[in-house]
N, C-alpha and C. Protein backbone atom coordinates (compact mmCIF):
# COMPACT_ATOMS: atom_id res chain seq x y z
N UNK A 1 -19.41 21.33 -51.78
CA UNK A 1 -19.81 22.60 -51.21
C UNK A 1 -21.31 22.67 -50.91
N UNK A 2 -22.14 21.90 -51.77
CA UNK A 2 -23.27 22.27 -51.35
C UNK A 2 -23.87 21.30 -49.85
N UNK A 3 -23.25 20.54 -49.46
CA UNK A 3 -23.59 19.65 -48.44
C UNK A 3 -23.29 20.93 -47.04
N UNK A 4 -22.20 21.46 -47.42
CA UNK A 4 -21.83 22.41 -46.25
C UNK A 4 -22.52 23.91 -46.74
N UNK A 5 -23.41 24.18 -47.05
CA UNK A 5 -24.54 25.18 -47.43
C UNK A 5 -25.54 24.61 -46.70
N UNK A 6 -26.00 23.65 -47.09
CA UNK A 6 -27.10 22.78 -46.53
C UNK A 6 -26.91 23.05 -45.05
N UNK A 7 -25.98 22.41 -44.22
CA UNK A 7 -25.24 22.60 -42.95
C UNK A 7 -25.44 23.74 -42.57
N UNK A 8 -24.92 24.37 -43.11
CA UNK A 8 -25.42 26.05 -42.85
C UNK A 8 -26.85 26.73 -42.96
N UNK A 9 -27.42 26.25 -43.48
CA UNK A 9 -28.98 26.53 -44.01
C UNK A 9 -29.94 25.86 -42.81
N UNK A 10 -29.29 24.97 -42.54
CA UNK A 10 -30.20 24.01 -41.55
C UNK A 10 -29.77 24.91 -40.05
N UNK A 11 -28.57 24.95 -39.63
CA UNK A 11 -28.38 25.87 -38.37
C UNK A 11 -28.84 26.92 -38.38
N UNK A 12 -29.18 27.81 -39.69
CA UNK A 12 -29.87 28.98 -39.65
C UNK A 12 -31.45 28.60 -39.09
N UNK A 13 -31.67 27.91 -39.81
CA UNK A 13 -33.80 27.37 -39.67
C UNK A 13 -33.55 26.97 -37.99
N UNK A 14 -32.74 26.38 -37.48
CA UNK A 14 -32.64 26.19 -36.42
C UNK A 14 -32.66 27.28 -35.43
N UNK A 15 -31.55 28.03 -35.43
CA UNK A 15 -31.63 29.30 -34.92
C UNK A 15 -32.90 30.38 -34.91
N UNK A 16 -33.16 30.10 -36.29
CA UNK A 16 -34.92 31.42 -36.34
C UNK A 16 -35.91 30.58 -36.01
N UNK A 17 -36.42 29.48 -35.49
CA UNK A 17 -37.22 28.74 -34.82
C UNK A 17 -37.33 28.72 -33.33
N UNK A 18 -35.70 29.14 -32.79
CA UNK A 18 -35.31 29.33 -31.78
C UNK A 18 -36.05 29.84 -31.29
N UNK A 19 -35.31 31.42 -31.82
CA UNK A 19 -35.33 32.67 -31.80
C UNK A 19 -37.05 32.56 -32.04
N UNK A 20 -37.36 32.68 -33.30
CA UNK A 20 -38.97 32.45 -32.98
C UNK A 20 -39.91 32.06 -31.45
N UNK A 21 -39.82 31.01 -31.42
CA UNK A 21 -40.39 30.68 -29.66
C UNK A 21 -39.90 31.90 -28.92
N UNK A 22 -38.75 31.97 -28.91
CA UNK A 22 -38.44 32.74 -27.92
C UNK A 22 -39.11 34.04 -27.71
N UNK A 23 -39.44 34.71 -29.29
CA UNK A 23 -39.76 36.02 -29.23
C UNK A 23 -41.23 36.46 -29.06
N UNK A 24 -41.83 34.94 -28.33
CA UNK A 24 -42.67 35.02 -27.60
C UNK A 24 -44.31 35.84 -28.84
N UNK A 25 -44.45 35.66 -29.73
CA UNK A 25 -45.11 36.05 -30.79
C UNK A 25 -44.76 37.78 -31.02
N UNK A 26 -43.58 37.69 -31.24
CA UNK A 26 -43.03 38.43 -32.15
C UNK A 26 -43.30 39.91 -30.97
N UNK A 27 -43.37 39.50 -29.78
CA UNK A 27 -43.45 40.71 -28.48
C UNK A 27 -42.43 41.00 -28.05
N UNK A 28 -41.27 40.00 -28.21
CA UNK A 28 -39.80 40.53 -27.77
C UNK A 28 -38.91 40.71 -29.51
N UNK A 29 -38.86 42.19 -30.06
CA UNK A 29 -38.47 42.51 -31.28
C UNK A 29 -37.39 42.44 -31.61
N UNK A 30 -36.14 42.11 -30.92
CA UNK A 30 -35.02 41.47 -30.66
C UNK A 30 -35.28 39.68 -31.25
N UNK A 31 -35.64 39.17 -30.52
CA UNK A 31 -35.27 37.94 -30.89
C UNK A 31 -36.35 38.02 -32.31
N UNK A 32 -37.05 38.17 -32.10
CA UNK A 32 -38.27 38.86 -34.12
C UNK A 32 -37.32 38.97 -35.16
N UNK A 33 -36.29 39.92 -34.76
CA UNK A 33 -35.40 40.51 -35.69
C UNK A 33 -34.11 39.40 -35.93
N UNK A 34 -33.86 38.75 -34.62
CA UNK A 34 -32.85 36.95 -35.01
C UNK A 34 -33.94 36.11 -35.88
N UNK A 35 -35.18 36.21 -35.64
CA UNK A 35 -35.47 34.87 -36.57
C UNK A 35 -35.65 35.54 -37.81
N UNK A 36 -35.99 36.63 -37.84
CA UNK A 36 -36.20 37.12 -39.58
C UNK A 36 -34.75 36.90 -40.36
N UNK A 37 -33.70 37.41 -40.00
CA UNK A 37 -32.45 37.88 -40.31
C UNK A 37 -31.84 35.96 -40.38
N UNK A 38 -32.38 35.00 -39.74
CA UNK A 38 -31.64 33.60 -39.59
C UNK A 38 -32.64 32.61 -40.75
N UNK A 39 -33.75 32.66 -40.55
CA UNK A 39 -34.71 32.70 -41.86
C UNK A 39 -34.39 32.78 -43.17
N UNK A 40 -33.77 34.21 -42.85
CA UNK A 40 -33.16 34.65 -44.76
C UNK A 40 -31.79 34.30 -45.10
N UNK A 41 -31.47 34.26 -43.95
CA UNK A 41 -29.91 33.45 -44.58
C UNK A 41 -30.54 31.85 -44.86
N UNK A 42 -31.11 30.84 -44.33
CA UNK A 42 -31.14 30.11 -44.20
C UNK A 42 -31.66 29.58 -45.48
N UNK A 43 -33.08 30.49 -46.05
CA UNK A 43 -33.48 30.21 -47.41
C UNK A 43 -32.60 30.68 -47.97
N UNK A 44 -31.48 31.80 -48.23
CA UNK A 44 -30.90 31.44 -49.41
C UNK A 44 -30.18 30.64 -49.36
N UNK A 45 -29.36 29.85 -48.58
CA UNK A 45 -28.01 29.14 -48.43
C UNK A 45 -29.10 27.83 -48.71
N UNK A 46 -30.16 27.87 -48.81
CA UNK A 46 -30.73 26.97 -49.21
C UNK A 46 -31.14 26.74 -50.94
N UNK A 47 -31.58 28.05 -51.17
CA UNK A 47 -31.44 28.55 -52.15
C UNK A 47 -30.28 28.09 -53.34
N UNK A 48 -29.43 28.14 -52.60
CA UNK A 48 -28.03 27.74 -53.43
C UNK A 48 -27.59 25.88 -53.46
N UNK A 49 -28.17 26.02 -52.61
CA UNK A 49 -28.10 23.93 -52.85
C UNK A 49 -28.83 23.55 -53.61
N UNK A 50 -30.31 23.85 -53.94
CA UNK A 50 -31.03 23.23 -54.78
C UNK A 50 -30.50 23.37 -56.23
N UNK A 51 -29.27 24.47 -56.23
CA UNK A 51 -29.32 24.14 -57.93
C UNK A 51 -28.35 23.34 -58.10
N UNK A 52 -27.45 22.50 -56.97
CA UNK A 52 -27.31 20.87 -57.49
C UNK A 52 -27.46 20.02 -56.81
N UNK A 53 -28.87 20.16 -55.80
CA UNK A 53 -28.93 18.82 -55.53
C UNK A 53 -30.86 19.09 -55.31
N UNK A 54 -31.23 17.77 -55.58
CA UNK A 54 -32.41 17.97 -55.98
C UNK A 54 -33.79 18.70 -54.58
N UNK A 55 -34.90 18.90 -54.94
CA UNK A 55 -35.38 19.64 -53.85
C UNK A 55 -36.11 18.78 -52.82
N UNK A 56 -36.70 17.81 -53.34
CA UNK A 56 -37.00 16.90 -52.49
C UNK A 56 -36.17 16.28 -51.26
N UNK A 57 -35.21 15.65 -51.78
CA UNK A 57 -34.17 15.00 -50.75
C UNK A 57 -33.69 16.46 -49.84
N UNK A 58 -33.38 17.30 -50.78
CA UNK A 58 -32.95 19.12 -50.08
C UNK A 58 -33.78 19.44 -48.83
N UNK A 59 -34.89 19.17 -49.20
CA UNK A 59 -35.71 19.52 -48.43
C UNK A 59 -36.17 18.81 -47.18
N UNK A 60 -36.12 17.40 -47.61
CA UNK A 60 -36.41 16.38 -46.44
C UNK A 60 -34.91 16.50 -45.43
N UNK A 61 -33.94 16.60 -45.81
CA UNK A 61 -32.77 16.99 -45.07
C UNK A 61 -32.72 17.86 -44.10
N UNK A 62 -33.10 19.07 -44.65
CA UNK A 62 -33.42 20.23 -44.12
C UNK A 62 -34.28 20.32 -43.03
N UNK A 63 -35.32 20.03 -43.37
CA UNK A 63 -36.42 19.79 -42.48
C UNK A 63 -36.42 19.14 -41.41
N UNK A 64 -35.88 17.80 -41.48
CA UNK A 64 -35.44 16.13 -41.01
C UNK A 64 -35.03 17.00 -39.68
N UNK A 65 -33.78 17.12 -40.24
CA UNK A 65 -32.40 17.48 -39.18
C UNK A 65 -32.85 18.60 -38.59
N UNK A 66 -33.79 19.75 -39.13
CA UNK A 66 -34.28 20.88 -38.35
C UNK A 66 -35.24 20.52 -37.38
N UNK A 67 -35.64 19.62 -37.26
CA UNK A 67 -37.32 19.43 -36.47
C UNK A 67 -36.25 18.35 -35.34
N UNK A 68 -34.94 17.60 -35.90
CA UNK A 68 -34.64 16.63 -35.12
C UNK A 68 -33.72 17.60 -34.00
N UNK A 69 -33.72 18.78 -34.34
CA UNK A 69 -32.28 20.06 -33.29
C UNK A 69 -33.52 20.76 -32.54
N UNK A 70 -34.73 20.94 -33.47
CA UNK A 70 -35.51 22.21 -32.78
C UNK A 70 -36.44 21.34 -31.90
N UNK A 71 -36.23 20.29 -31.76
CA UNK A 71 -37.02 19.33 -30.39
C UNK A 71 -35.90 19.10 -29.53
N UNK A 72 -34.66 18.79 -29.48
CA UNK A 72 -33.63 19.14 -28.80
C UNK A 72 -33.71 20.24 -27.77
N UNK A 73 -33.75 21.44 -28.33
CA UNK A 73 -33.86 22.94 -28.13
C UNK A 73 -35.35 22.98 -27.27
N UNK A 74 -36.09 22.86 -27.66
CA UNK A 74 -37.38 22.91 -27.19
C UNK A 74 -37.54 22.11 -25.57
N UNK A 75 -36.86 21.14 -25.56
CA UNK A 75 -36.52 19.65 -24.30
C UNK A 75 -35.92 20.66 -23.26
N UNK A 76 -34.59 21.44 -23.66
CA UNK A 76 -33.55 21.59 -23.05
C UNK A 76 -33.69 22.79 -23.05
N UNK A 77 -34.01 23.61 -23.88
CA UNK A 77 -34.12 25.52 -23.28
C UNK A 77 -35.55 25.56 -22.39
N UNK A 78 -36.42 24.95 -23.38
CA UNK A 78 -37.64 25.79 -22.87
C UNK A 78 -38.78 24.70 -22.33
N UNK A 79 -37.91 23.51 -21.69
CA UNK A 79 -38.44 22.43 -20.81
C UNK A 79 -40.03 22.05 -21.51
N UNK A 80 -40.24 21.64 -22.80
CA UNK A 80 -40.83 20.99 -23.51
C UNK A 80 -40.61 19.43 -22.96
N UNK A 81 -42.02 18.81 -23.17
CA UNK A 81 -41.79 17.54 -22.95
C UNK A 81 -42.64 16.33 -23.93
N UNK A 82 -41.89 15.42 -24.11
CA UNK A 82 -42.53 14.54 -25.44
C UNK A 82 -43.18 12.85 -24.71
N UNK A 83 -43.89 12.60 -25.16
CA UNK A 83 -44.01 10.98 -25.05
C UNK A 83 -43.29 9.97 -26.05
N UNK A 84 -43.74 8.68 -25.42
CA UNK A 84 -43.09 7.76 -26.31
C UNK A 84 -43.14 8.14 -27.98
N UNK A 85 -44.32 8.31 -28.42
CA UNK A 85 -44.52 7.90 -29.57
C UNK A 85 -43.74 9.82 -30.61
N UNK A 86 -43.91 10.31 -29.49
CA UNK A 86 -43.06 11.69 -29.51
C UNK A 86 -41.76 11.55 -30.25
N UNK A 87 -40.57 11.16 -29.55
CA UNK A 87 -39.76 10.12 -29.64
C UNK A 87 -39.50 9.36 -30.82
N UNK A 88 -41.01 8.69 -30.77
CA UNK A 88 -40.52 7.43 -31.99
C UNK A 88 -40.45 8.46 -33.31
N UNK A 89 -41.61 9.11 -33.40
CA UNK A 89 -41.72 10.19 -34.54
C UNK A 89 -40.71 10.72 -35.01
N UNK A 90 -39.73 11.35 -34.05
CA UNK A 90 -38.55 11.83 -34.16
C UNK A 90 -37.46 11.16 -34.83
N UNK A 91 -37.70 9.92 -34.00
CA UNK A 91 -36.39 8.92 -34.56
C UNK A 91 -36.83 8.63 -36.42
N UNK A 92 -38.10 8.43 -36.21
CA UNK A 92 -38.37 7.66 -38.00
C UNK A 92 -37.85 8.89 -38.64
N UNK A 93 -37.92 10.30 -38.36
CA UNK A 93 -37.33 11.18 -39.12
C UNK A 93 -36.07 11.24 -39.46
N UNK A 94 -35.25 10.98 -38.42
CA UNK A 94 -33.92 11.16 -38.36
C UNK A 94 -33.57 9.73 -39.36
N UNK A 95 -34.52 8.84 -38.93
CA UNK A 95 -34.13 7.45 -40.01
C UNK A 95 -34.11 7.71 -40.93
N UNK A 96 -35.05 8.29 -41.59
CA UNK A 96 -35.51 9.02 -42.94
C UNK A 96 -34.23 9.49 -43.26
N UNK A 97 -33.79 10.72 -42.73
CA UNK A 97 -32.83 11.32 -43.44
C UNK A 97 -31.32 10.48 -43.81
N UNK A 98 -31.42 9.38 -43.08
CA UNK A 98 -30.32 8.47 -42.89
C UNK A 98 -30.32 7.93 -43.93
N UNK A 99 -31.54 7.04 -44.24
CA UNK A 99 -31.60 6.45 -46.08
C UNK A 99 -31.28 7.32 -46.90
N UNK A 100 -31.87 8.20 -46.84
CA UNK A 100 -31.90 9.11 -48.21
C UNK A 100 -30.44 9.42 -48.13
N UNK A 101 -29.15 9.47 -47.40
CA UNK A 101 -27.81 9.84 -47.28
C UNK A 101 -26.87 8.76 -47.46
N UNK A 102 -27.28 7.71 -46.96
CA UNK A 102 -26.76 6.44 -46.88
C UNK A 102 -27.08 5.39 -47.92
N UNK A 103 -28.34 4.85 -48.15
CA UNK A 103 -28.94 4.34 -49.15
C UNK A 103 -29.34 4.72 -50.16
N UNK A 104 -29.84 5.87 -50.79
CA UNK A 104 -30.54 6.75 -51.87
C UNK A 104 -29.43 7.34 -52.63
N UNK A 105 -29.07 7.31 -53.91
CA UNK A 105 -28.27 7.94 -55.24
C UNK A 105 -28.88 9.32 -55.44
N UNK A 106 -30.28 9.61 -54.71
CA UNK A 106 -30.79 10.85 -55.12
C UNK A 106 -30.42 12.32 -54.50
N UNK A 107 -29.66 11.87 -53.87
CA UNK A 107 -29.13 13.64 -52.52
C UNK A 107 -28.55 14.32 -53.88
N UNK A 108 -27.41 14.03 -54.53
CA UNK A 108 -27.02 14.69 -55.42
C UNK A 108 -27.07 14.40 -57.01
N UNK A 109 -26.96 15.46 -58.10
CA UNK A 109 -26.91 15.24 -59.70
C UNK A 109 -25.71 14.67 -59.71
């Protein structure tokens, strides 16, 4: 259960980052009010994973996979554009989170 919290926690940070950009510094109070409201779900459902699985790996997960959707999002909504090493950055993250899931005993107690 807590892997699918996580899942959920991470689409939230995703969504209020969105929503963030979007709301254009907090001038459109609509999308203000999606990232506050996606934010707080997101820390608690986060909230609730750390008490069994540790915060570090929790966190690099979280983060990993959030920065690897909200450059996605950024490319494709709001025609952001990256260079190579843009890219590479991205990927070592996503690598990152790959060990720590694949190779590492530490995701869970």
């Amino acid at each position: 259960m807590p892997w699918l919290y996580l899942i959920l926690a991470i689409a939230g940070e995703v969504v209020g980052t969105t929503a963030l950009k979007a709301s254009d510094g907090f001038t459109k109070w609509g999308y203000g009010g999606i990232s506050i409201l996606a934010y707080s779900i997101a820390f608690y459902l986060l909230s609730i994973v750390l008490k069994t699985m540790s915060v570090g790996v929790a966190y690099a997960i979280w983060s990993g996979v959030g920065v690897a959707f909200v450059t996605v999002i950024g490319i494709v909504l709001f025609g952001q554009k990256l260079d190579f090493f843009g890219y590479l950055g991205i990927a070592l993250i996503v690598s990152g989170v790959a060990v720590l899931n694949i190779l590492s005993g530490s995701a869970t107690h």
